[in-house]
Protein backbone atom coordinates (compact mmCIF):
# COMPACT_ATOMS: atom_id res chain seq x y z
CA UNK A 1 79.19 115.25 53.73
CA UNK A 2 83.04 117.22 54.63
CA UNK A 3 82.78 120.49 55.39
CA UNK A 4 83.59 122.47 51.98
CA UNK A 5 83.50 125.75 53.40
CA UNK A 6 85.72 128.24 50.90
CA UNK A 7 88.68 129.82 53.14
CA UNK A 8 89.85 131.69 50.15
CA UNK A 9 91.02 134.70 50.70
CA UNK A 10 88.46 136.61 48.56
CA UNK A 11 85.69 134.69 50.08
CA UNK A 12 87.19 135.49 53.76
CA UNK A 13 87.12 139.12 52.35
CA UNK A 14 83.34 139.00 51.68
CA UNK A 15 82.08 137.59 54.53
CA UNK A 16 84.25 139.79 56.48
CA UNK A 17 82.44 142.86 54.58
CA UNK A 18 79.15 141.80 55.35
CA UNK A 19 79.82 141.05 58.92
CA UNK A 20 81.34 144.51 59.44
CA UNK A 21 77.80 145.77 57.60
CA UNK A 22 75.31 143.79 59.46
CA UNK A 23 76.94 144.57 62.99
CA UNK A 24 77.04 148.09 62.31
CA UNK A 25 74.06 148.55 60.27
CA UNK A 26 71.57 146.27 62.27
CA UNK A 27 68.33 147.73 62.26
CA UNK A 28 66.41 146.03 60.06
CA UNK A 29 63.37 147.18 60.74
CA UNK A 30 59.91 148.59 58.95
CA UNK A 31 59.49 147.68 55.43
CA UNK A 32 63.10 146.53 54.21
CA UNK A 33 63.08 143.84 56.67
CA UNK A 34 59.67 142.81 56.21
CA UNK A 35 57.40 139.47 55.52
CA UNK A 36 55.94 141.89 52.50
CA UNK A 37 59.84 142.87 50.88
CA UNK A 38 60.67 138.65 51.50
CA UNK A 39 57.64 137.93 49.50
CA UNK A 40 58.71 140.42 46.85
CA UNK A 41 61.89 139.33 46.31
CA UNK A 42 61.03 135.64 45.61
CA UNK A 43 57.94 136.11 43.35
CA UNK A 44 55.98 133.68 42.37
CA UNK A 45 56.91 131.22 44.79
CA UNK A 46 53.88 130.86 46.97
CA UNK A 47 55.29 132.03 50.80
CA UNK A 48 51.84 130.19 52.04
CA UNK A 49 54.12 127.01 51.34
CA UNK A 50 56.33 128.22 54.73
CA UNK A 51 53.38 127.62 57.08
CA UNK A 52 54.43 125.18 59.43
CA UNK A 53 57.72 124.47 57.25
CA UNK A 54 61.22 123.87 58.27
CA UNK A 55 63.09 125.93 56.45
CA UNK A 56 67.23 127.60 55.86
CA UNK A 57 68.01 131.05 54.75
CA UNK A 58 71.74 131.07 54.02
CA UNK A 59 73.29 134.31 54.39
CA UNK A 60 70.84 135.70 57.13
CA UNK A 61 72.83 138.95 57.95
CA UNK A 62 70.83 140.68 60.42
CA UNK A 63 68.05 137.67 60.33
CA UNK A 64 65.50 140.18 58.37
CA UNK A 65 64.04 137.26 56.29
CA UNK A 66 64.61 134.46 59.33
CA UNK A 67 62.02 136.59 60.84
CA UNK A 68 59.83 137.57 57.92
CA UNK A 69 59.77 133.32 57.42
CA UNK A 70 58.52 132.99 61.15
CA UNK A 71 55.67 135.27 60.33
CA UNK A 72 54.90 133.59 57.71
CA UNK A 73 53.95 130.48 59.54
CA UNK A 74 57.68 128.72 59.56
CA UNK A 75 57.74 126.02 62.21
CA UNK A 76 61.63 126.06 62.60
CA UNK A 77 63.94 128.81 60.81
CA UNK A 78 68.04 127.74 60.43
CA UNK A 79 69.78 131.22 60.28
CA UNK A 80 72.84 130.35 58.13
CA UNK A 81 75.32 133.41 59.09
CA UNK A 82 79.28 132.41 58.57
CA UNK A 83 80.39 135.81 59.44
CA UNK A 84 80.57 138.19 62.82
CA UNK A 85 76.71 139.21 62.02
CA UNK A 86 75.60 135.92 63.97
CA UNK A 87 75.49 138.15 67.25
CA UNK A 88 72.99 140.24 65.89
CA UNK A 89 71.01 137.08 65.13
CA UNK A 90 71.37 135.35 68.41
CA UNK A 91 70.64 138.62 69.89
CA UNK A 92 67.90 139.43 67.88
CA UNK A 93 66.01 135.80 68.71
CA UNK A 94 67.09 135.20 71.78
CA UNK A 95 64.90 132.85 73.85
CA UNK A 96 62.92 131.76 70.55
CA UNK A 97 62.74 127.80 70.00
CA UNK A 98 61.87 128.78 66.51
CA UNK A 99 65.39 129.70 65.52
CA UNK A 100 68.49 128.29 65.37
CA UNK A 101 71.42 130.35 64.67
CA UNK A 102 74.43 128.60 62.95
CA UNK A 103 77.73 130.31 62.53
CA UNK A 104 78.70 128.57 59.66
CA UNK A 105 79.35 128.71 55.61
CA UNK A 106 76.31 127.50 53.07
CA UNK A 107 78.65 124.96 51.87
CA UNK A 108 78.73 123.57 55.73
CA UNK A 109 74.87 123.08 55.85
CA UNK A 110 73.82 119.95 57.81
CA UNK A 111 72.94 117.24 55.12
CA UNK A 112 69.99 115.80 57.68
CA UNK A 113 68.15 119.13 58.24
CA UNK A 114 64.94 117.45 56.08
CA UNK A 115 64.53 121.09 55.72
CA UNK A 116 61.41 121.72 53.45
CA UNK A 117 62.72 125.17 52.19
CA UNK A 118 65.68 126.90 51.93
CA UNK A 119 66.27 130.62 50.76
CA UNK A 120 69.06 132.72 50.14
CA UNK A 121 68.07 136.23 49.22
CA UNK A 122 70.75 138.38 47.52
CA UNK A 123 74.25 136.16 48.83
CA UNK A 124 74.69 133.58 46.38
CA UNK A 125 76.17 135.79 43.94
CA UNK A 126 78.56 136.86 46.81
CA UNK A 127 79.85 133.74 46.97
CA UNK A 128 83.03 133.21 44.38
CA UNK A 129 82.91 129.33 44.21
CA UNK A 130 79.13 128.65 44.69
CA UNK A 131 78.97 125.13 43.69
CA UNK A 132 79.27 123.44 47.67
CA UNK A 133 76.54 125.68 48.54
CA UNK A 134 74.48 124.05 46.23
CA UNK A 135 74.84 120.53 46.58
CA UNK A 136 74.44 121.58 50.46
CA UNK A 137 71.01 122.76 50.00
CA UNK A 138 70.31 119.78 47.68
CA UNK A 139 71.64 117.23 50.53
CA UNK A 140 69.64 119.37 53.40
CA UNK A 141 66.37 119.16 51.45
CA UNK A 142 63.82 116.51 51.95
CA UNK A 143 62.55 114.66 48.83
CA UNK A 144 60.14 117.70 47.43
CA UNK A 145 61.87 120.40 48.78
CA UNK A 146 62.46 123.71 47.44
CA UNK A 147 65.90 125.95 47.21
CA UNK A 148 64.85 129.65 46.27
CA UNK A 149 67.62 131.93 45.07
CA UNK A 150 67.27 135.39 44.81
CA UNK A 151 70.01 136.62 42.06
CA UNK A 152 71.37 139.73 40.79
CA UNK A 153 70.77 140.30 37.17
CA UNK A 154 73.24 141.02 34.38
CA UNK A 155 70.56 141.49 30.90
CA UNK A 156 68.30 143.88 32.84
CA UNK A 157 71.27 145.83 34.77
CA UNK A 158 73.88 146.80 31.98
CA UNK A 159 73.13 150.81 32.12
CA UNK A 160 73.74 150.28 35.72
CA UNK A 161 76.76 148.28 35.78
CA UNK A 162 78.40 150.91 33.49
CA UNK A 163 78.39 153.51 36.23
CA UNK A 164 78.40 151.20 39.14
CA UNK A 165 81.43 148.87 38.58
CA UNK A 166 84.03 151.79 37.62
CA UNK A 167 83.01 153.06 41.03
CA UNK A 168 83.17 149.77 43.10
CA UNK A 169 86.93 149.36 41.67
CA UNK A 170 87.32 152.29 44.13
CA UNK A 171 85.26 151.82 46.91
CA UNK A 172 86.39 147.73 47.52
CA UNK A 173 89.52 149.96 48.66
CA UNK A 174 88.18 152.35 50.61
CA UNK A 175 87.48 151.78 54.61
CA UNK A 176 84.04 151.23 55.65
CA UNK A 177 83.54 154.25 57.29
CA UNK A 178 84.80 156.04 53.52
CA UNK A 179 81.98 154.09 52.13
CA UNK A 180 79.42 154.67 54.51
CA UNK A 181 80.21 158.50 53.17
CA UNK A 182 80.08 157.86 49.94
CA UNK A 183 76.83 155.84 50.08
CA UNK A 184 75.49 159.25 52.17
CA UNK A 185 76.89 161.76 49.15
CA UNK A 186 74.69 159.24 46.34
CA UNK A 187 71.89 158.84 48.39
CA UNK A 188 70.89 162.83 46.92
CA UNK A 189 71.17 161.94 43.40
CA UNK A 190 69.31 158.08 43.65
CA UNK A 191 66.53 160.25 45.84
CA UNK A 192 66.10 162.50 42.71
CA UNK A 193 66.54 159.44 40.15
CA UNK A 194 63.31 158.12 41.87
CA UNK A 195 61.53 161.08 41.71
CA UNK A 196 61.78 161.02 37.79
CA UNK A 197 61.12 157.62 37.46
CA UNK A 198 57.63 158.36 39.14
CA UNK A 199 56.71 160.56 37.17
CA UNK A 200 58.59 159.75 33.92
CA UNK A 201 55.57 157.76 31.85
CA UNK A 202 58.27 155.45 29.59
CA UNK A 203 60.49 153.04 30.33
CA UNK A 204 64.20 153.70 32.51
CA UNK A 205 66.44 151.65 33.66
CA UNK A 206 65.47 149.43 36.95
CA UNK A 207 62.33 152.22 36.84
CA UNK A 208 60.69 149.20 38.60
CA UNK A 209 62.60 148.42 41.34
CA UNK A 210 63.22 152.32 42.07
CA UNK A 211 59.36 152.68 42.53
CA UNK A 212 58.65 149.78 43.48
CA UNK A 213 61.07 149.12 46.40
CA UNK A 214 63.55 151.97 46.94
CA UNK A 215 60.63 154.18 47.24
CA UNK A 216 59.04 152.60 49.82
CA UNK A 217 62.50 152.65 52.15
CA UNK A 218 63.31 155.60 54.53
CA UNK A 219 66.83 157.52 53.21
CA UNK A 220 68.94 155.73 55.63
CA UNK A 221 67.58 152.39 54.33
CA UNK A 222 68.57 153.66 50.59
CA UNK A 223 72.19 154.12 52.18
CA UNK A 224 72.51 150.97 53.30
CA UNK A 225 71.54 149.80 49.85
CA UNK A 226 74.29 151.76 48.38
CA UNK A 227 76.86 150.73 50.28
CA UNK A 228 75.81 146.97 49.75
CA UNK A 229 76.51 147.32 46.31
CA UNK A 230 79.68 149.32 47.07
CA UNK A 231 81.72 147.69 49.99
CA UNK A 232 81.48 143.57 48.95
CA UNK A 233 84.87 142.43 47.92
CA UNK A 234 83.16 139.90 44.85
CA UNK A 235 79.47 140.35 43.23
CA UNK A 236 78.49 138.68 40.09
CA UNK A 237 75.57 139.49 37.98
CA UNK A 238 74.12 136.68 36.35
CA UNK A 239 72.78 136.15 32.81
CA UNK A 240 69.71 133.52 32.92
CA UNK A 241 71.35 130.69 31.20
CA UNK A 242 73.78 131.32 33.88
CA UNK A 243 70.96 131.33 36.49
CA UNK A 244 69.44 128.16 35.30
CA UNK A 245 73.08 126.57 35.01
CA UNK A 246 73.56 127.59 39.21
CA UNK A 247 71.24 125.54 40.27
CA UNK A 248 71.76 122.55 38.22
CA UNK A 249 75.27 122.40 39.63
CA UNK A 250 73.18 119.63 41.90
CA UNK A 251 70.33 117.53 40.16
CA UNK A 252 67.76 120.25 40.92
CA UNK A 253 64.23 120.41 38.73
CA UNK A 254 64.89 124.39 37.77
CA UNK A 255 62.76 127.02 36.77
CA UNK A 256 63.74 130.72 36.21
CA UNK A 257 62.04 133.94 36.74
CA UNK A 258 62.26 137.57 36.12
CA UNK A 259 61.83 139.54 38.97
CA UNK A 260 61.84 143.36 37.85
CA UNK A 261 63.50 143.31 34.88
CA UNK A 262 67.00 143.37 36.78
CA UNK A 263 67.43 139.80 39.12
CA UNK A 264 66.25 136.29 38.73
CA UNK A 265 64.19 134.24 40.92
CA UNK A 266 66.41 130.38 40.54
CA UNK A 267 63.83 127.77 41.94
CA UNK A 268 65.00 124.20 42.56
CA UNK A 269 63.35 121.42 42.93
CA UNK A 270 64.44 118.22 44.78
CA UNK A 271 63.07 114.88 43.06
CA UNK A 272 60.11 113.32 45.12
CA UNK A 273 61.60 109.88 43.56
CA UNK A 274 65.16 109.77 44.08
CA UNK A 275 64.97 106.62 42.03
CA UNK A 276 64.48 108.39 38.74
């Protein structure tokens, strides 16, 4: 398999965001890098499965979910990182035979991993021509192996995206130190969103993930969320026909799920038989 990395310049853009993020935003730690979030995220999928597995996550950033895999049992853990961020990850697990960093795009995935797993939590719809990636992870898997996706959203997120994208038209242009303030100015008014959405008994928007997640972080954890969603250069939101129609860019067995109300957990399977 060629190496189909994408070298456009919007893609270049993207990675170089999140490389400037993860290297100056590396600590990870407590519950937004946990085993606990990982297993939240990808809901239903079993994480017992990962016990002695051999698994990818594409788009590791700081390697939050790399390690959240390795304490869930992973035998061997590919940290996919194409952007500066690797550092932090070769830092990070330094000395452990359990990880193996590689600087690289999805798209450039080894096809003769025989990786059981793969994951890629919250990147795929950062990526502007996600097909390689796809038939990557289908080539890496063994026969029977599994490619979670973890996907923005677009039916659950509309209310959102009506006050979000106006604003990321003007933050993609800002520096990331301008961001970093902004994302410090609206952590005060998401802070007091949650506390109404705990106590509000009906239904608002992403009420879920607010109390469910955001919550649980510390403030400077909520930041860091914020400027996620403000600083990448491309972001898609995904409808679930869309969702199911990702996966079977490659001859995946697919099922979709709602995680939240806002995001989709893709799930594909490779075919034991080949053959059929």
């Amino acid at each position: 398999m060629t190496d189909q990395s994408d070298q456009s310049p919007l893609s270049q853009r993207t990675i170089n965001d999140f490389g400037t993020q993860w290297t100056t935003y590396d600590n990870t730690d407590g519950y937004f890098g946990s085993a606990e979030l990982l297993a939240d995220f990808i809901k239903p999928f079993d994480t017992s499965h990962f016990t002695n597995a051999r698994v990818a996550d594409i788009g590791s950033g700081t390697g939050r979910f790399a390690a959240g895999l390795l304490e869930m049992g992973a035998k061997h853990v590919y940290a996919v990182e194409p952007s500066q961020a690797i550092s932090v990850i070769e830092n990070r697990f330094e000395g452990d035979p359990r990880i193996t960093a590689l600087n690289i795009q999805g798209a450039a995935l080894p096809r003769d991993l025989n990786l059981d797993f793969i994951i890629s939590i919250g990147v795929v719809h950062h990526i502007p021509t996600p097909e390689p990636v796809i038939k990557a992870a289908y080539e890496a898997l063994k026969p029977g192996g599994q490619f979670i996706v973890w996907l923005y959203g677009k039916e659950g997120s509309r209310a959102y995206l009506a006050l979000a994208l106006p604003l990321r038209l003007i933050s993609r242009c800002m520096t990331s130190k301008m961001v970093a303030g902004l994302a410090w100015l609206l952590e005060f008014p998401l802070w007091g969103y949650i506390q109404v959405a705990k106590r509000w008994p009906w239904s608002l928007p992403l009420k879920a993930y607010m109390t469910g997640v955001l919550d649980k972080i510390p403030k400077d954890k909520r930041r860091l969320v914020i400027y996620d969603q403000l600083k990448p250069a491309y972001a898609k939101y995904y409808t679930r026909d869309e969702a199911s129609a990702l996966l079977h860019l490659a001859p995946f067995s697919v099922e979709i799920h709602d995680r939240m109300g806002y995001s989709w957990v893709a799930i594909g399977v490779k075919p034991k038989d080949l053959g059929t």
